[in-house]
C-alpha atoms as a PDB file:
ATOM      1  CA  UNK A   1     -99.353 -70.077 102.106  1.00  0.00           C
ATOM      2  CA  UNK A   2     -96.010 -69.428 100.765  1.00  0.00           C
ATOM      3  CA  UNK A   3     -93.930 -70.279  97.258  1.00  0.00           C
ATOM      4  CA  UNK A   4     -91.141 -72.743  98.430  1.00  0.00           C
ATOM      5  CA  UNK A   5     -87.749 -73.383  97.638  1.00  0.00           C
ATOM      6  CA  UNK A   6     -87.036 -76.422  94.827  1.00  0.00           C
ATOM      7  CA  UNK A   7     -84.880 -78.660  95.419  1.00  0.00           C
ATOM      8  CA  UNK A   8     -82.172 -79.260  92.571  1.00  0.00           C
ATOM      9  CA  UNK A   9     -80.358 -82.775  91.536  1.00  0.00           C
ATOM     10  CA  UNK A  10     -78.502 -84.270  92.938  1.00  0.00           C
ATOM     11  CA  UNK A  11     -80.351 -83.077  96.466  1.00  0.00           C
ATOM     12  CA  UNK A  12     -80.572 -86.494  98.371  1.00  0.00           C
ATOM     13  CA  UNK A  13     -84.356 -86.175  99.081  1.00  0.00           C
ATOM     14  CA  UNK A  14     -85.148 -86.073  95.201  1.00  0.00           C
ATOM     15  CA  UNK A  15     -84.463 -89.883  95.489  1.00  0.00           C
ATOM     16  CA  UNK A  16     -85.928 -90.532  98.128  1.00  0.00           C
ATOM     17  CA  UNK A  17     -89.718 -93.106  98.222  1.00  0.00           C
ATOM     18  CA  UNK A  18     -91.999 -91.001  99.898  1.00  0.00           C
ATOM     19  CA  UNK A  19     -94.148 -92.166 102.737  1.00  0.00           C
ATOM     20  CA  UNK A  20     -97.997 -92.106 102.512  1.00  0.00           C
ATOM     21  CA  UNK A  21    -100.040 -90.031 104.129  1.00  0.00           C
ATOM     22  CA  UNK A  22    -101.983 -91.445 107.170  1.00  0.00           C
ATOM     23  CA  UNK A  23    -103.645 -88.367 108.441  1.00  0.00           C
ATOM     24  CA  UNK A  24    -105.359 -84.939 106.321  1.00  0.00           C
ATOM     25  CA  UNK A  25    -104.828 -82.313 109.056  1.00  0.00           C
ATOM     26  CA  UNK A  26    -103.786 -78.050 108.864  1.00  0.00           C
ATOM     27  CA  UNK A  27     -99.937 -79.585 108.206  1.00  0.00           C
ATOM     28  CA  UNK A  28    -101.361 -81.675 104.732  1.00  0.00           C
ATOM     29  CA  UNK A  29    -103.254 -78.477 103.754  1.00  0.00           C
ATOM     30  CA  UNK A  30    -100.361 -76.423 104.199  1.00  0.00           C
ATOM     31  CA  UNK A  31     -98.621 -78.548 101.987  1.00  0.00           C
ATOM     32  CA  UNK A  32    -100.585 -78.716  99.599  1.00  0.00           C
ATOM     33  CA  UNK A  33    -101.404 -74.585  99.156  1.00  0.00           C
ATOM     34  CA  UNK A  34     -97.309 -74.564  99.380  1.00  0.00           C
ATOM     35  CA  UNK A  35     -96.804 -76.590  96.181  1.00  0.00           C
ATOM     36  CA  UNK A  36     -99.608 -75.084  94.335  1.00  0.00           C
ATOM     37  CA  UNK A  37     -97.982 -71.692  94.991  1.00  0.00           C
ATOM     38  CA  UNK A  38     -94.989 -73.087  94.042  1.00  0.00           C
ATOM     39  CA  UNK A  39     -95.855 -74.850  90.693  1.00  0.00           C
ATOM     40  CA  UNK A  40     -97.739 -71.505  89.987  1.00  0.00           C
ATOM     41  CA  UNK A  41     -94.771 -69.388  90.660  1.00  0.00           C
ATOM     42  CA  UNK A  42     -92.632 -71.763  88.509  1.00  0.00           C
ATOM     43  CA  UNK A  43     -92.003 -70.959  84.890  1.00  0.00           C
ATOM     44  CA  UNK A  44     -94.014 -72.996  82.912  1.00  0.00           C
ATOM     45  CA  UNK A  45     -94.874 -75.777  85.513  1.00  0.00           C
ATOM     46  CA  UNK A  46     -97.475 -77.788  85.868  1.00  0.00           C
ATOM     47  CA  UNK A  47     -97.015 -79.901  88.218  1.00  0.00           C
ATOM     48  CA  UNK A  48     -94.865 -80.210  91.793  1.00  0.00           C
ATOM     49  CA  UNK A  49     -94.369 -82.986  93.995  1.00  0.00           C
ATOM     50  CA  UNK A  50     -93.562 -83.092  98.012  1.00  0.00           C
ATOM     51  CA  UNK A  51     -89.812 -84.112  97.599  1.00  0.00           C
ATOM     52  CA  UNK A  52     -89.325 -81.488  95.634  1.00  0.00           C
ATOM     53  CA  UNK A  53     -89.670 -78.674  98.326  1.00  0.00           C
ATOM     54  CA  UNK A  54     -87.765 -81.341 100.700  1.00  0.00           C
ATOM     55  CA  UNK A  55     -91.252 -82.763 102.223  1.00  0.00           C
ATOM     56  CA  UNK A  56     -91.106 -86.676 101.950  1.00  0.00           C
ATOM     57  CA  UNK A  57     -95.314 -87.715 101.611  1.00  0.00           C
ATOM     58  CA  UNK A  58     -97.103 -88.528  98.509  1.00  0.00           C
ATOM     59  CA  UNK A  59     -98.496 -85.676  98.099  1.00  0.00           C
ATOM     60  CA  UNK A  60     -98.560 -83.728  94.300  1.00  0.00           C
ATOM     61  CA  UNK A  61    -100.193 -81.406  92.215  1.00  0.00           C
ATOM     62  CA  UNK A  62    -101.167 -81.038  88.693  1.00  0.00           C
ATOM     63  CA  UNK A  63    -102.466 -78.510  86.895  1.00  0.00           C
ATOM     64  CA  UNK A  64    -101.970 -77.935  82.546  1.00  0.00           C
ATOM     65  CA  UNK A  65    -105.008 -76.267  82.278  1.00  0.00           C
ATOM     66  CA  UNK A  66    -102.828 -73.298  81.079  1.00  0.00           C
ATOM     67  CA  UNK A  67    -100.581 -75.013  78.739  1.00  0.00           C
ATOM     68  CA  UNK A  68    -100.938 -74.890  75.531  1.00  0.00           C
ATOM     69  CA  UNK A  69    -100.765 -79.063  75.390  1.00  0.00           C
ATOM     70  CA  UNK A  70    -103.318 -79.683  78.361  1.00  0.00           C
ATOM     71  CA  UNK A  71    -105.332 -76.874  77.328  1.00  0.00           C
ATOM     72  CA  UNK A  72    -108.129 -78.770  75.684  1.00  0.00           C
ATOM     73  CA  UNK A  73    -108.132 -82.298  77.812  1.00  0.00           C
ATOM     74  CA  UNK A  74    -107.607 -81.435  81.172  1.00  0.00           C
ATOM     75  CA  UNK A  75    -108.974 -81.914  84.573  1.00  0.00           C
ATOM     76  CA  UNK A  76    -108.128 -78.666  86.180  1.00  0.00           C
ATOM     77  CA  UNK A  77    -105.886 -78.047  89.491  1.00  0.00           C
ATOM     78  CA  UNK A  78    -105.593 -82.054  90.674  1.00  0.00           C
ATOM     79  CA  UNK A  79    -104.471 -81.870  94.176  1.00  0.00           C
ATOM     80  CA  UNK A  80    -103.679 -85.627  94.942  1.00  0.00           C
ATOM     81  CA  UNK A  81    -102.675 -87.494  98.337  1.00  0.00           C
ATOM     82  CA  UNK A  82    -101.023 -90.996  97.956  1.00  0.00           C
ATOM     83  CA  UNK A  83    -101.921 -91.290  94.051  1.00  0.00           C
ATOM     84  CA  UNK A  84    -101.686 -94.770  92.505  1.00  0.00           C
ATOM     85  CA  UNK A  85    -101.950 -95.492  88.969  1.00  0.00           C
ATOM     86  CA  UNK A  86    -104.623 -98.551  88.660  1.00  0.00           C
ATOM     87  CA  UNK A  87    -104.003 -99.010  84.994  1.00  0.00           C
ATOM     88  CA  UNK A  88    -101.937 -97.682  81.794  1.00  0.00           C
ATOM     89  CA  UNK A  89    -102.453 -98.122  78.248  1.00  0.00           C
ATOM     90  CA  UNK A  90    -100.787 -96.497  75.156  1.00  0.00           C
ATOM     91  CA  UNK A  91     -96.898 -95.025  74.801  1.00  0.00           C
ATOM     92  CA  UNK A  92     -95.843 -91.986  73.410  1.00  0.00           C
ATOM     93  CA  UNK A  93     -92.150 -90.608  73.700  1.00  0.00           C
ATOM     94  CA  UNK A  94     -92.211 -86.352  74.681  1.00  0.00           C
ATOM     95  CA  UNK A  95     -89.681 -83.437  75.449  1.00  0.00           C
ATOM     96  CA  UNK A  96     -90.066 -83.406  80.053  1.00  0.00           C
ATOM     97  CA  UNK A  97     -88.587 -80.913  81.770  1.00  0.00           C
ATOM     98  CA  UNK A  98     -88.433 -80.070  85.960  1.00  0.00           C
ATOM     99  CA  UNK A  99     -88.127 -77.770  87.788  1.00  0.00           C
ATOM    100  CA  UNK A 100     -85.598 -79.672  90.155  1.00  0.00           C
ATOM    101  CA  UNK A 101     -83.147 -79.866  86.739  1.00  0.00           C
ATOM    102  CA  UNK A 102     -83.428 -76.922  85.060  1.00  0.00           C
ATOM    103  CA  UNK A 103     -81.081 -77.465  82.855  1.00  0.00           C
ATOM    104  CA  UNK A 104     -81.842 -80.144  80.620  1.00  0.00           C
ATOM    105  CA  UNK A 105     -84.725 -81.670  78.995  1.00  0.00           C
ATOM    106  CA  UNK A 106     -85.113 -84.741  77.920  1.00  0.00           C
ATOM    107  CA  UNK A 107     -86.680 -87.366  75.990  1.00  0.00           C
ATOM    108  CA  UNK A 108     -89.020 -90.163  77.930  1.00  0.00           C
ATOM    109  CA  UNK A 109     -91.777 -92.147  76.941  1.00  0.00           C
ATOM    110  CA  UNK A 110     -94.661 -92.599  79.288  1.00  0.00           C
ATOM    111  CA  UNK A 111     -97.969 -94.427  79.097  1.00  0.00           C
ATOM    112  CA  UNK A 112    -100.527 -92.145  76.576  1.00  0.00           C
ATOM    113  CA  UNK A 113    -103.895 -92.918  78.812  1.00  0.00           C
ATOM    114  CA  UNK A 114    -103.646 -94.291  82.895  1.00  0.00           C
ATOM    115  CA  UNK A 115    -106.335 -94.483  85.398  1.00  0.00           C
ATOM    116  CA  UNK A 116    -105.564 -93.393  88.691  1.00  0.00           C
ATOM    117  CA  UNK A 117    -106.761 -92.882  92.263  1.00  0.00           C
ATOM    118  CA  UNK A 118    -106.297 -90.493  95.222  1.00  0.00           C
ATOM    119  CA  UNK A 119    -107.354 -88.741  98.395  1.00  0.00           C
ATOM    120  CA  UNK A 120    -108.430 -85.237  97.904  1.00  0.00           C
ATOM    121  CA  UNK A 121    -108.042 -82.859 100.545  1.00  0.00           C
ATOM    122  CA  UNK A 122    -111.275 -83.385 102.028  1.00  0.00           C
ATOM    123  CA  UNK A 123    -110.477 -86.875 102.651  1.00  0.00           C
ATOM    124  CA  UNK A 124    -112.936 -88.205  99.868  1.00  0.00           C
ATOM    125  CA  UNK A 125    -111.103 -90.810  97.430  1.00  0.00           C
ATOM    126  CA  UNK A 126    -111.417 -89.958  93.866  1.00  0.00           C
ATOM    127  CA  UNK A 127    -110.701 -92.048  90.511  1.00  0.00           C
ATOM    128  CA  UNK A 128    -110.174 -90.439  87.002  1.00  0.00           C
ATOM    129  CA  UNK A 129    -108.582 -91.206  83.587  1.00  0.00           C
ATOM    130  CA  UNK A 130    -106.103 -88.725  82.471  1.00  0.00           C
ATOM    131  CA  UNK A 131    -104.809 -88.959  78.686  1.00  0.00           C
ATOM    132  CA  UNK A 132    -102.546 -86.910  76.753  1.00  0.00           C
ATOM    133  CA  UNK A 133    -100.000 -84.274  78.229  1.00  0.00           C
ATOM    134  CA  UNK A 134    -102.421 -84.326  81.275  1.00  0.00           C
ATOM    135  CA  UNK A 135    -101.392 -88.025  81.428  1.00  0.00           C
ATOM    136  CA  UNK A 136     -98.122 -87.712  81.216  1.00  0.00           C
ATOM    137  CA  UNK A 137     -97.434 -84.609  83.647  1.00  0.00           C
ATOM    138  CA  UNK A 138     -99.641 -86.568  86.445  1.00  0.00           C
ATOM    139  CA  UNK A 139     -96.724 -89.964  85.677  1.00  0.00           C
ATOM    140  CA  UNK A 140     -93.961 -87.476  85.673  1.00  0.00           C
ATOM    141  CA  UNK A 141     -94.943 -86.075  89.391  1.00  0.00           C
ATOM    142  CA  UNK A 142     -95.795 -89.341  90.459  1.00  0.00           C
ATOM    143  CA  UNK A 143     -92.287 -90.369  89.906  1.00  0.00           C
ATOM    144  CA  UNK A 144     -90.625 -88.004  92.278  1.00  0.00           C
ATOM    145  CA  UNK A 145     -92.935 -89.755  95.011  1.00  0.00           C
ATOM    146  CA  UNK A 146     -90.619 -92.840  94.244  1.00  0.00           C
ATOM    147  CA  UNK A 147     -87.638 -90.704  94.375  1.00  0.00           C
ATOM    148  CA  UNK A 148     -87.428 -91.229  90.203  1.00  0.00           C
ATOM    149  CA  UNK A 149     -86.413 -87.924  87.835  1.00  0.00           C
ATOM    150  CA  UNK A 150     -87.018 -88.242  84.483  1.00  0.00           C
ATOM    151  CA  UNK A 151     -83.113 -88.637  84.268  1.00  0.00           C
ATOM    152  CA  UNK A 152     -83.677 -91.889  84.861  1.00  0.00           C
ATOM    153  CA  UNK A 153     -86.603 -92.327  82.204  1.00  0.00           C
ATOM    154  CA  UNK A 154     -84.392 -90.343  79.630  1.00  0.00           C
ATOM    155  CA  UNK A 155     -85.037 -92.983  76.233  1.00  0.00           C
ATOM    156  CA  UNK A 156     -81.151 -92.190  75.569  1.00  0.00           C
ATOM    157  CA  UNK A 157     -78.781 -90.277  77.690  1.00  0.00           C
ATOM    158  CA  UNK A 158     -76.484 -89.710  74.054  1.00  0.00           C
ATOM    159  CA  UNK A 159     -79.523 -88.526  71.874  1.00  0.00           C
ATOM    160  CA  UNK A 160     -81.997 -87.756  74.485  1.00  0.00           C
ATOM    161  CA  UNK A 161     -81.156 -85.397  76.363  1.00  0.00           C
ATOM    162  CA  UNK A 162     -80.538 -81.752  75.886  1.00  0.00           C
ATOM    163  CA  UNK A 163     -78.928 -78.883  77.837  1.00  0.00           C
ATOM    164  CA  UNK A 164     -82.003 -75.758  77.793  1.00  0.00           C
ATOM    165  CA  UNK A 165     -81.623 -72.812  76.231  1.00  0.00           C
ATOM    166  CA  UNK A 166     -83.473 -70.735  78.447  1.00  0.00           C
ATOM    167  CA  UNK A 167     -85.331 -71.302  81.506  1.00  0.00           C
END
């Protein structure tokens, strides 16, 4: 459909909780085609949530496939709808950036293996176990649903976090 606008911090609806999604119709498709044209578009992303174009539903997509740290244990393009993580294991602390602070970087530590579950677009519910960068992109989108950046995850805001380079 169309590459959207992303929102920057401190935009209000980056903090927002997102509501779920009761009904798939044209709107939820939409949507969806919007942020994968976005995250595409994006340098270097893999992943954009609702909020972040200013659309307040669960609704995200992942995709590191093309990265050089998802490249071999990936899922493909994961188009999810109200995505709950059922179950984490593991910790591992890596460099996150977003899109919605450009920047800065920073230092967070997220679960190393989770099991989730969605809606795809069709409407059938799926379950998977991401690990690995794959793991960790999927909890870092998942977080802007619940109006968290990974500002707030940042393992120290004095040694943690760093202004970027280049973007």
């Amino acid at each position: 459909m169309a590459i959207q606008t992303i929102l920057r911090y401190p935009h209000p609806v980056l903090k927002k909780l997102c509501n779920r999604v009761q009904q798939i119709d044209r709107n939820i498709h939409e949507l969806i085609q919007d942020l994968v044209d976005t995250m595409h578009e994006g340098p270097g992303s893999v992943g954009v949530a609702a909020p972040q174009i200013g659309v307040t539903l669960r609704v995200c997509v992942v995709d590191v496939s093309k990265n050089r740290h998802g490249k071999e244990n990936n899922h493909g393009l994961l188009c999810m709808i109200n995505p709950e993580i059922t179950d984490r294991s593991g910790s591992a602390t890596m460099r996150e950036g977003c899109m919605s602070v450009p920047d800065y970087t920073g230092d967070v530590e997220r679960a190393t293996e989770i099991t989730l579950q969605f809606t795809l677009p069709d409407g059938t519910h799926q379950v998977i176990a991401a690990s690995g960068f794959e793991a960790v992109a999927i909890q870092h989108e998942m977080d802007h649903l619940d109006g968290v950046l990974f500002l707030d995850r940042v393992t120290s805001i004095k040694t943690g976090l760093f202004r970027r380079k280049n973007y």
